[in-house]
N, C-alpha and C. Protein backbone atom coordinates (compact mmCIF):
# COMPACT_ATOMS: atom_id res chain seq x y z
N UNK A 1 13.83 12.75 -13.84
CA UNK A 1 12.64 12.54 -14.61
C UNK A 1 13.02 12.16 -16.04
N UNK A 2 12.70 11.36 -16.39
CA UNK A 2 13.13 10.62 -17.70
C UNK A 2 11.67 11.36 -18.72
N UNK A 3 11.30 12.04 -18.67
CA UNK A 3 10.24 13.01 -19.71
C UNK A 3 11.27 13.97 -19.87
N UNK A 4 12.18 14.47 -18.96
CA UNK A 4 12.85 15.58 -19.07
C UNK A 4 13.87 15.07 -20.20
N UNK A 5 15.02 13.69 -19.94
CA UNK A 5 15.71 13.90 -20.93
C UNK A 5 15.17 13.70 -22.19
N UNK A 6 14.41 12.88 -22.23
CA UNK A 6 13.58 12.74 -23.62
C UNK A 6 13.44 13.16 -24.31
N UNK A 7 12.42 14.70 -23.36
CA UNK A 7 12.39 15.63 -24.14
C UNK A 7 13.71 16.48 -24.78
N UNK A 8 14.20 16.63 -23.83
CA UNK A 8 15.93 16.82 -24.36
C UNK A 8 16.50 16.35 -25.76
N UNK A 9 16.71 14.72 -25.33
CA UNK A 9 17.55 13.97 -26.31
C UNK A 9 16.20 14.68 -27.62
N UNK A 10 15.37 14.67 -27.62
CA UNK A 10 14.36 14.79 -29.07
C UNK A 10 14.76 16.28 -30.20
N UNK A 11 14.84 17.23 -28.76
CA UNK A 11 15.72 18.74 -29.09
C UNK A 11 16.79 18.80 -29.52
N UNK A 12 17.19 17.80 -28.75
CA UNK A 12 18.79 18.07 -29.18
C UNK A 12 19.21 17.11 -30.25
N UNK A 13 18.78 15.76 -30.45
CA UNK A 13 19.17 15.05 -31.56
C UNK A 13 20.45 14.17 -30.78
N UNK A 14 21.33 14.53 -29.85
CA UNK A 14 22.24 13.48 -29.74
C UNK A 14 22.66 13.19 -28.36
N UNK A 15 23.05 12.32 -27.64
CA UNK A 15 23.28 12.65 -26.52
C UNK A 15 23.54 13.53 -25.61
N UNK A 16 25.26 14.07 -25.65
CA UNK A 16 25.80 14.80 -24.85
C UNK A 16 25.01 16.04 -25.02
N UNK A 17 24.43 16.66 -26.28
CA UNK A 17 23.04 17.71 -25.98
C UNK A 17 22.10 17.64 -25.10
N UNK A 18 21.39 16.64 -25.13
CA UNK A 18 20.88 16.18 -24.59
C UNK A 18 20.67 16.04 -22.85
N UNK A 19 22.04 15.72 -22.59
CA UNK A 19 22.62 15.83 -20.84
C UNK A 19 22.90 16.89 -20.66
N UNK A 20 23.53 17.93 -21.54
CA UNK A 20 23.86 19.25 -20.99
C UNK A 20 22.03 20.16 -20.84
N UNK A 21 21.48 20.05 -21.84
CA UNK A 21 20.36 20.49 -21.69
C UNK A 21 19.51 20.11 -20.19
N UNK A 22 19.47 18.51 -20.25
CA UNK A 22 18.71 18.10 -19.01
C UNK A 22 19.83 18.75 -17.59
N UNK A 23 20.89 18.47 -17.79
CA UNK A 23 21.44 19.00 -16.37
C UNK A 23 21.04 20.61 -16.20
N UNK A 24 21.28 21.22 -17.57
CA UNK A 24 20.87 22.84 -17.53
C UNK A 24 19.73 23.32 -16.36
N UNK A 25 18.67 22.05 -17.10
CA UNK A 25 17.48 22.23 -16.58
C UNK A 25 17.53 22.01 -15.35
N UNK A 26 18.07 20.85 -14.73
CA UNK A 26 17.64 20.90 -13.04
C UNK A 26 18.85 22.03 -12.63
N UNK A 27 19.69 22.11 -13.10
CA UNK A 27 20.53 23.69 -12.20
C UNK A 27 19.67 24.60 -12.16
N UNK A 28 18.57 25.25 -13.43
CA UNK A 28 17.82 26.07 -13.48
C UNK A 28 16.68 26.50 -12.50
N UNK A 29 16.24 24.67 -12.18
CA UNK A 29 15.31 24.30 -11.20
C UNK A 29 15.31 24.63 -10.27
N UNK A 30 16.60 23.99 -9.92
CA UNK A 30 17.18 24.31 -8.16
C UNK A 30 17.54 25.74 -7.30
N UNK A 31 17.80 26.13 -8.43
CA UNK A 31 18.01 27.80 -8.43
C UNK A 31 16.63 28.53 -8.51
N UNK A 32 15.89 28.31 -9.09
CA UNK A 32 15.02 29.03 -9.34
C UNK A 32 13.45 28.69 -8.62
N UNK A 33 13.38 27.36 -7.06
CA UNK A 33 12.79 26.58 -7.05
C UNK A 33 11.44 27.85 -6.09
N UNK A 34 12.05 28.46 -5.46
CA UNK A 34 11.79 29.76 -4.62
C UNK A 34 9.97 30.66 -5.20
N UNK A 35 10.90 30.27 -6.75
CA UNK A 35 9.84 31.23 -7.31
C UNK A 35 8.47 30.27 -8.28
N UNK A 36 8.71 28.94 -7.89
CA UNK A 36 7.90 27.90 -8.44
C UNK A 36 6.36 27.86 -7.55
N UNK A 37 5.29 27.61 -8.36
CA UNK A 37 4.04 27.89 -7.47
C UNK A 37 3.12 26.75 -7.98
N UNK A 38 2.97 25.82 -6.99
CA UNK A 38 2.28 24.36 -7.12
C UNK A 38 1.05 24.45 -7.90
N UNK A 39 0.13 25.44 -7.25
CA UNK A 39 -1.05 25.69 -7.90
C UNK A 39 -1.06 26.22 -9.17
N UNK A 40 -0.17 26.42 -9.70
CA UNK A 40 -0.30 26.86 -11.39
C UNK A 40 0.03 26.09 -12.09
N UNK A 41 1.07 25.26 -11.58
CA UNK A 41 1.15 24.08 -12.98
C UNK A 41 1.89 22.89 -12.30
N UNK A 42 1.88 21.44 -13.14
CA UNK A 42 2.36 20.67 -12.11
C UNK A 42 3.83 20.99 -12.01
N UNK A 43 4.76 20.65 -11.37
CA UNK A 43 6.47 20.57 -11.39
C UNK A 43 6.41 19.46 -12.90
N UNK A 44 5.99 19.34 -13.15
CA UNK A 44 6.71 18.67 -14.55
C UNK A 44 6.55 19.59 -15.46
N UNK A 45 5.49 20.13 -15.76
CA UNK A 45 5.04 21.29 -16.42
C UNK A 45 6.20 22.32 -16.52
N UNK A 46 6.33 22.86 -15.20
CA UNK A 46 7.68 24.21 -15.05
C UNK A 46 8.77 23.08 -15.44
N UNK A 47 9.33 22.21 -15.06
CA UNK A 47 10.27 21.45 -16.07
C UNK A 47 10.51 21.16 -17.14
N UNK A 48 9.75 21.06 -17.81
CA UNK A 48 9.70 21.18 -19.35
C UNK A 48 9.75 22.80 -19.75
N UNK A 49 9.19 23.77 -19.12
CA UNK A 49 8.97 24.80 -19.64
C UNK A 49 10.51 25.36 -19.47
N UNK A 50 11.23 24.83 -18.72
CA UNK A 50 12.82 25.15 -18.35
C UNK A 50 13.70 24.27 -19.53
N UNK A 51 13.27 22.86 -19.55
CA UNK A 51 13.88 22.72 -20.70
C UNK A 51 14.02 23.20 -21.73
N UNK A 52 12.55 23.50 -22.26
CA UNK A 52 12.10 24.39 -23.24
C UNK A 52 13.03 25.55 -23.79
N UNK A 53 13.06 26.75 -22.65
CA UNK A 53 13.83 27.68 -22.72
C UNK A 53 15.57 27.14 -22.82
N UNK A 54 16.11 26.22 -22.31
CA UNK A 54 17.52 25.71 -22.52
C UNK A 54 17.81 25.65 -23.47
N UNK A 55 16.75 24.40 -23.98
CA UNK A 55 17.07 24.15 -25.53
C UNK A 55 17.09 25.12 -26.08
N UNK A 56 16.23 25.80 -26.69
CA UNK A 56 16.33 26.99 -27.35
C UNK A 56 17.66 27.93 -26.99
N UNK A 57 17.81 28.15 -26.14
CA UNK A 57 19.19 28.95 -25.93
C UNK A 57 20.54 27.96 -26.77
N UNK A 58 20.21 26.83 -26.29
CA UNK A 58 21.24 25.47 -26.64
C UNK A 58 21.44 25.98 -28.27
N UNK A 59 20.19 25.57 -28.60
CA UNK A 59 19.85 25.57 -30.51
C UNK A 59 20.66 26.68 -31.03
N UNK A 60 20.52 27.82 -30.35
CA UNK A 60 20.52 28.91 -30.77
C UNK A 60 22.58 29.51 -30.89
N UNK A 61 23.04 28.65 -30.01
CA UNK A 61 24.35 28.32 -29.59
C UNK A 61 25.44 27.58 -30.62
N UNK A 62 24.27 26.66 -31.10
CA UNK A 62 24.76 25.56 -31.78
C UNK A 62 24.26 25.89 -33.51
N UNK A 63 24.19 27.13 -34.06
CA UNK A 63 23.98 28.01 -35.11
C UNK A 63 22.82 27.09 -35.44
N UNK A 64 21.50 26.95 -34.97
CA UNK A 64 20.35 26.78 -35.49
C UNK A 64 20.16 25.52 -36.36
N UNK A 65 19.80 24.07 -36.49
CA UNK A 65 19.74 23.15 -37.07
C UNK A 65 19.03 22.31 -36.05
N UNK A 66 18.22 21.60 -36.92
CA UNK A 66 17.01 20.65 -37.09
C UNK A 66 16.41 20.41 -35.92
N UNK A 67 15.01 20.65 -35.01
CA UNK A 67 14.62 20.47 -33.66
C UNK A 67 14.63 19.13 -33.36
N UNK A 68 13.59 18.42 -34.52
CA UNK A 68 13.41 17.30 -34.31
C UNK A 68 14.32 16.15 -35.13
N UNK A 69 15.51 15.51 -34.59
CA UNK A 69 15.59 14.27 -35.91
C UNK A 69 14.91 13.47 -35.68
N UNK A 70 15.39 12.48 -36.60
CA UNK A 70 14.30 11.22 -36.52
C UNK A 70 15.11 9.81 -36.39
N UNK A 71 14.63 9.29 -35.28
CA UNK A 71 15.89 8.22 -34.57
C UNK A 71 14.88 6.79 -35.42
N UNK A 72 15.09 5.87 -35.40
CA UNK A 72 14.27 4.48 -35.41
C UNK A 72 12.89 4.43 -34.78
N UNK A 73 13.59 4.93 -33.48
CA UNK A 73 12.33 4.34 -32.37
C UNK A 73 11.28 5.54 -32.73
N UNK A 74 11.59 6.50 -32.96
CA UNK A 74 10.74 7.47 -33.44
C UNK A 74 9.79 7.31 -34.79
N UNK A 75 10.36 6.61 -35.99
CA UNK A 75 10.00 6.57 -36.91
C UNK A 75 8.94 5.20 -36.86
N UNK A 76 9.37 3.85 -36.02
CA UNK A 76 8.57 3.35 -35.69
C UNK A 76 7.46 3.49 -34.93
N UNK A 77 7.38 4.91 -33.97
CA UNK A 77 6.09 5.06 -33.26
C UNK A 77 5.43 6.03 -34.33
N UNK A 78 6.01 6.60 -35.05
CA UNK A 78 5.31 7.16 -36.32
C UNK A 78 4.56 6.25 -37.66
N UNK A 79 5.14 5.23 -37.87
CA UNK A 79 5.04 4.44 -38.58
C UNK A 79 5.23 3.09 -38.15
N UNK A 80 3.86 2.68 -37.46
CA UNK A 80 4.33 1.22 -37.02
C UNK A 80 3.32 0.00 -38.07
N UNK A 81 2.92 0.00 -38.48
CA UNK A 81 2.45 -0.22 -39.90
C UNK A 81 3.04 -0.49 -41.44
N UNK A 82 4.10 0.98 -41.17
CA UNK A 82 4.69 0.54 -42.22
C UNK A 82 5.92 0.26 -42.09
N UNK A 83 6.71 -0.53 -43.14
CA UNK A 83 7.64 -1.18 -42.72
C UNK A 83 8.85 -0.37 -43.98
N UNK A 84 9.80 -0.63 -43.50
CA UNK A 84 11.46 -0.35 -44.65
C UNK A 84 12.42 0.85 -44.25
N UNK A 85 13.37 0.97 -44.84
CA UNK A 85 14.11 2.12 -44.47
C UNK A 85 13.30 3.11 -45.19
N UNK A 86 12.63 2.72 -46.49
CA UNK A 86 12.13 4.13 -47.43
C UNK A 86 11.50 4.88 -46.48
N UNK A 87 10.42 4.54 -46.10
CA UNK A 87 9.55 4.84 -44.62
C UNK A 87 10.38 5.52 -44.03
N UNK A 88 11.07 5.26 -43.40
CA UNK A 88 11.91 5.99 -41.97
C UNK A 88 12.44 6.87 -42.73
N UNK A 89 13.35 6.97 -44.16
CA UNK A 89 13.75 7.94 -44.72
C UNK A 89 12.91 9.12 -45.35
N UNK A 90 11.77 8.66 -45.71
CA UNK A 90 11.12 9.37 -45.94
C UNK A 90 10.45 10.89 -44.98
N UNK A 91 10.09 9.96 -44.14
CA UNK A 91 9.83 10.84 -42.88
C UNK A 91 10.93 11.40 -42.12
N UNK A 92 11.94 10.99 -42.20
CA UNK A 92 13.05 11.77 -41.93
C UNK A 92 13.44 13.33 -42.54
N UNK A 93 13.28 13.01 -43.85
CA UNK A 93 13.35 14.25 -44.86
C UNK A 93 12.26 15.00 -44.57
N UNK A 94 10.71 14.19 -44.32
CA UNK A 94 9.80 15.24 -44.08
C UNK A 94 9.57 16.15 -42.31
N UNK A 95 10.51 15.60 -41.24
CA UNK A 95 10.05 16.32 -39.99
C UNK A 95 10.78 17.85 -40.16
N UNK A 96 11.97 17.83 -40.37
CA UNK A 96 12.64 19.27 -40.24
C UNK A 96 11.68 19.93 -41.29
N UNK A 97 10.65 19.72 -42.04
CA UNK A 97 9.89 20.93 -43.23
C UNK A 97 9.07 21.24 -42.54
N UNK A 98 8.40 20.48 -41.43
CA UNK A 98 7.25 21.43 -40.44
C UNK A 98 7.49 22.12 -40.00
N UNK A 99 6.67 22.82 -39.71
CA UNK A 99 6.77 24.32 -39.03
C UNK A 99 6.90 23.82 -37.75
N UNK A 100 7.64 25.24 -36.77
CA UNK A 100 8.59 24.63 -35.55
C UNK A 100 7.36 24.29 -34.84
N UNK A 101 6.44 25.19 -34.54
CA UNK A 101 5.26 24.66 -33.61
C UNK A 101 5.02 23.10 -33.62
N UNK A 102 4.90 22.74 -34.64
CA UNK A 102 4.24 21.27 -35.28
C UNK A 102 5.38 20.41 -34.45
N UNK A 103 6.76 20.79 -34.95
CA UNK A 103 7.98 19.84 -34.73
C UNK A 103 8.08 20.01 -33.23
N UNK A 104 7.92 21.00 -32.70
CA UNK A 104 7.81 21.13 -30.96
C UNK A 104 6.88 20.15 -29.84
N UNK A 105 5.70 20.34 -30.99
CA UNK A 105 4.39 19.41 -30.13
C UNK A 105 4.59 17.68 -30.76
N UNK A 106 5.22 17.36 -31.44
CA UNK A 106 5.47 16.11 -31.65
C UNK A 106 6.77 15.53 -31.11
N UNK A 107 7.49 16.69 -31.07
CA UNK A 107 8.59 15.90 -29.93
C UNK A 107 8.37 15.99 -28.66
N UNK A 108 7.35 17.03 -28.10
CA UNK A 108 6.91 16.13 -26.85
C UNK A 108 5.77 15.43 -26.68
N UNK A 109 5.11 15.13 -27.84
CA UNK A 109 4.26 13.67 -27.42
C UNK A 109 5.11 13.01 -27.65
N UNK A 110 6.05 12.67 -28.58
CA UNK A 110 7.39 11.66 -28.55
C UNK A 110 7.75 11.31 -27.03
N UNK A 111 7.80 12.36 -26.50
CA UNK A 111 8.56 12.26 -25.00
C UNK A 111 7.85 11.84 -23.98
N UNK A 112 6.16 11.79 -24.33
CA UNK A 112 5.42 11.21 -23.59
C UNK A 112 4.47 12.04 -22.72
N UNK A 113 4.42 13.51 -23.34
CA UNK A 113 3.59 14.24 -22.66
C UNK A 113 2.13 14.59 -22.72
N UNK A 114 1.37 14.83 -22.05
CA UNK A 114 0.27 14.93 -22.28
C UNK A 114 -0.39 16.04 -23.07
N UNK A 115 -1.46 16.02 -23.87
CA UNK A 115 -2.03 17.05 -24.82
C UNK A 115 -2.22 18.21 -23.76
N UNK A 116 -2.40 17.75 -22.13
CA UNK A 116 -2.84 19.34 -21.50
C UNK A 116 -1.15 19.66 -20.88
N UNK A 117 -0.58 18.73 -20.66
CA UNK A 117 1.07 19.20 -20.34
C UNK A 117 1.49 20.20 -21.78
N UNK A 118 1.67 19.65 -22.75
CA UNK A 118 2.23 20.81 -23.72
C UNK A 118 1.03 21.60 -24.02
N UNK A 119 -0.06 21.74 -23.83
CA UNK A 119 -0.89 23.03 -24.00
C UNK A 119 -0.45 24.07 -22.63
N UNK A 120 0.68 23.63 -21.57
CA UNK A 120 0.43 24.87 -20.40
C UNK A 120 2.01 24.83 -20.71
N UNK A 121 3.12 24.21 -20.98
CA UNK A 121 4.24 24.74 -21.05
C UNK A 121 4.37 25.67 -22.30
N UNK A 122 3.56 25.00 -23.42
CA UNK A 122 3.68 26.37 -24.51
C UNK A 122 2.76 27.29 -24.21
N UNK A 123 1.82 27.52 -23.43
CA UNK A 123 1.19 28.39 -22.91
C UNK A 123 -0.06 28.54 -24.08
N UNK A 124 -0.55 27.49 -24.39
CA UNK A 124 -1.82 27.46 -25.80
C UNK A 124 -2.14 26.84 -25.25
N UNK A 125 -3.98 26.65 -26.09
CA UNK A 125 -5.05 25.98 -25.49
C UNK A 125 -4.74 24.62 -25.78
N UNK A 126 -5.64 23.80 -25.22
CA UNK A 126 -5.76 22.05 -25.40
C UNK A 126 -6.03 22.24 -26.90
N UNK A 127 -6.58 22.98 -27.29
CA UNK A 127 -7.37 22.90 -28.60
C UNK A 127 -6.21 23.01 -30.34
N UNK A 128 -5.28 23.86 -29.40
CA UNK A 128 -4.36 24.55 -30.99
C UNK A 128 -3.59 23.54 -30.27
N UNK A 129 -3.23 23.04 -29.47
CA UNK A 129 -2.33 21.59 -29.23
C UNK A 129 -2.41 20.84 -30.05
N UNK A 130 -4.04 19.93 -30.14
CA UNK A 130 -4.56 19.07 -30.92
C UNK A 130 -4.48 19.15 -32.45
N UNK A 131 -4.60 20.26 -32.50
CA UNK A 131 -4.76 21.01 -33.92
C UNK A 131 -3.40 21.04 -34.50
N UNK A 132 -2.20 21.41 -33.87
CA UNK A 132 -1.23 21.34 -34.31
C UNK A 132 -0.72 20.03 -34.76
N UNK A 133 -0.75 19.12 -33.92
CA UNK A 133 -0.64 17.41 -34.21
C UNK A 133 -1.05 16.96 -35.11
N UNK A 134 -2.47 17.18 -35.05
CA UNK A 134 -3.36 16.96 -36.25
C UNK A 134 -2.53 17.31 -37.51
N UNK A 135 -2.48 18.30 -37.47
CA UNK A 135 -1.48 19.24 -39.13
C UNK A 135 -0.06 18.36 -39.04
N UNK A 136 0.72 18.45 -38.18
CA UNK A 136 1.69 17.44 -38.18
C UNK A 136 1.69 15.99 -38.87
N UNK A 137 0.57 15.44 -38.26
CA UNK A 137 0.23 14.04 -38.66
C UNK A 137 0.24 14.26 -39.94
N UNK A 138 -0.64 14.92 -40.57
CA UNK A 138 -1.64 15.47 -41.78
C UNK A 138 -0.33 15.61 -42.86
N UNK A 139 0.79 16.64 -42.48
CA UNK A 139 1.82 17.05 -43.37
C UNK A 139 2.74 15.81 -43.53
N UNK A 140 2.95 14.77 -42.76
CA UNK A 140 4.06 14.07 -42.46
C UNK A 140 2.77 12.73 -43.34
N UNK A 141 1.89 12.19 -43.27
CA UNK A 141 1.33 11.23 -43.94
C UNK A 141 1.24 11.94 -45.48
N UNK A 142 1.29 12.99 -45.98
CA UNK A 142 0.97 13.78 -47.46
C UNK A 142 2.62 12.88 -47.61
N UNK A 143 3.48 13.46 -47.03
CA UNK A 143 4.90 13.04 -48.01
C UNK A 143 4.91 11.41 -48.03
N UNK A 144 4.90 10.86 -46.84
CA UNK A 144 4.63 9.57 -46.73
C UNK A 144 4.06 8.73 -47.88
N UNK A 145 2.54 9.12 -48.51
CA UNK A 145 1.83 8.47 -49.36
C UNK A 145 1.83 9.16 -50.72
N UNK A 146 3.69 9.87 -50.59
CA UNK A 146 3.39 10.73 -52.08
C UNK A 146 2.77 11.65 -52.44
């Protein structure tokens, strides 16, 4: 599942994080597939929620530094409007100052997930999902426009 490394590479910031995390995750999977229950969430859902927990163990391994960086392709789906390195630098300096919630729910819409996919792997409503983004957007356009 290419949502999985995504979400990965976004956590982790660089490749080989990235693969160890996503492989983490399907060992976790496969092992753990017994106790997976269709009707509660989709299998992408419990996949992410396994990544989830990796990374964090990963992060936590790797003495704690930055959830989200900020690659090009990122800064252009953030900023496709505006144009320059200032832009991309700018917002670069501003993602690691959000609060982790904020930086969590934007690296997986980065990754392509849906507002009700990360409202059931973080286990919050559709509503503080939205809300969180919102503040994200909100904090990351304040530095942006000065």
């Amino acid at each position: 599942m290419k949502q999985v490394y995504g979400y990965a590479f976004r956590l982790a910031g660089n490749v080989p994080d990235a693969e160890d995390i996503t492989a983490e995750t399907y060992e976790r999977a496969l092992k753990g597939i017994g106790r997976y229950r269709s009707g509660e969430v989709p299998i992408s859902v419990w996949l992410l929620r396994i990544a989830q927990n990796v990374a964090r163990e990963h992060g936590r391994a790797r003495s704690r530094r930055s959830v989200v960086p900020l690659t090009p392709e990122i800064a252009d789906r953030l900023t496709p409007d505006v144009a320059g390195e200032q832009a991309r630098s700018t917002i670069a300096d501003a993602l690691p100052g959000l609060p982790p919630a904020q930086r969590e729910v934007v690296a997986m819409r980065l990754a392509g997930y849906k507002i009700r996919e990360i409202a059931q792997a973080l286990g919050k409503a559709e509503g503080t999902v939205k809300a969180l983004q919102f503040a994200a957007m909100r904090n990351l356009r304040k530095v942006v426009d000065g």
